[in-house]
Protein backbone atom coordinates (compact mmCIF):
# COMPACT_ATOMS: atom_id res chain seq x y z
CA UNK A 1 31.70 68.39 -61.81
CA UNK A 2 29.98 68.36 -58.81
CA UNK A 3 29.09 71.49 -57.27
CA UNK A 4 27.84 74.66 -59.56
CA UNK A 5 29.04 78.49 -59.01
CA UNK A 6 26.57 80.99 -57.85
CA UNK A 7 25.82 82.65 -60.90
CA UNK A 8 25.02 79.22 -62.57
CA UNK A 9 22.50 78.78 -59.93
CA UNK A 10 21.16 82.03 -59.78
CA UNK A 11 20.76 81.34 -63.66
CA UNK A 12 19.34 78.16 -63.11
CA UNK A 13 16.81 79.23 -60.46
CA UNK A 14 16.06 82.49 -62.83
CA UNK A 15 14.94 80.26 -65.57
CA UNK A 16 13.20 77.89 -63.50
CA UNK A 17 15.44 75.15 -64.95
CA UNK A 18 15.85 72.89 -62.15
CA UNK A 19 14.65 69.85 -59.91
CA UNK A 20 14.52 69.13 -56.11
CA UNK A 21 15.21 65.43 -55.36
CA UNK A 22 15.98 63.78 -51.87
CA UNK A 23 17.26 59.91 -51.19
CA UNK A 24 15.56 60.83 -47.26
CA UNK A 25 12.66 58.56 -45.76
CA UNK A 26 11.09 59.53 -42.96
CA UNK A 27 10.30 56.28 -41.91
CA UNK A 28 14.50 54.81 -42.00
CA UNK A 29 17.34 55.72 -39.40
CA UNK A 30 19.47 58.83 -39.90
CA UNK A 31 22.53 56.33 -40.75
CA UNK A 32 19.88 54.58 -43.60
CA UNK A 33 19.44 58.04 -45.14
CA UNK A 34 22.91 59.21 -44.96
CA UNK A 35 23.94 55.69 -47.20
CA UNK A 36 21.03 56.66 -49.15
CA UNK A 37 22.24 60.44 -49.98
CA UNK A 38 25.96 59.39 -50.51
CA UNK A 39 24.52 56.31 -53.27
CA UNK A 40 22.69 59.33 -54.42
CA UNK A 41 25.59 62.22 -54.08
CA UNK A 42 27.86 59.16 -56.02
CA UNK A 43 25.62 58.60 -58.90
CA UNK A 44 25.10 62.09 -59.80
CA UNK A 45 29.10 62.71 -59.81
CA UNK A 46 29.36 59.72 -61.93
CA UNK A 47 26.89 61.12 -64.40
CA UNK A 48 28.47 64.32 -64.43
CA UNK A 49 25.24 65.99 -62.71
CA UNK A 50 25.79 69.40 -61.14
CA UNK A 51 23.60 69.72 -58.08
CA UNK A 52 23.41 71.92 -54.82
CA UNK A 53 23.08 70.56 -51.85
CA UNK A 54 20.22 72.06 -49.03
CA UNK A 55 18.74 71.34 -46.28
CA UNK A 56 14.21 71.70 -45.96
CA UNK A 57 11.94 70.95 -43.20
CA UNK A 58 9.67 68.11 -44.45
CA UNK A 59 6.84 67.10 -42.08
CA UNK A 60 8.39 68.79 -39.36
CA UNK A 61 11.76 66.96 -40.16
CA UNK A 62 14.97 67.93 -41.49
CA UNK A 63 15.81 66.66 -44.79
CA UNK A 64 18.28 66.87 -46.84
CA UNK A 65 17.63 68.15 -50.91
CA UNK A 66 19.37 68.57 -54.00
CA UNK A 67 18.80 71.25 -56.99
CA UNK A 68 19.84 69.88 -60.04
């Protein structure tokens, strides 16, 4: 399982039972990070890690996050 209903994350995000993690760099190309965030996106499926995927403003760039 991949992706988690909204109730589970409301839950989740209730209980303050979650972490924010990123594969982004600021300092490599977009294509760099985007291999980085599907290695990433691949190894939590694998290990059966339900995340949500979002999108933050870090240092005045757009990154891309995941709640698990």
């Amino acid at each position: 399982m991949d992706k988690m209903s909204q109730a589970e994350f409301d839950e989740m995000i209730k209980n303050q039972d979650y972490h924010i993690i990123s594969a982004d760099k600021g300092d490599l190309s977009d294509s760099e990070n985007e291999n980085r965030r599907n290695n990433l996106i691949a190894r939590l499926k694998k290990d059966g890690i339900e995340f949500v995927e979002t999108l933050a403003s870090v240092d005045g760039k757009s990154q891309v996050q995941f709640i698990i």
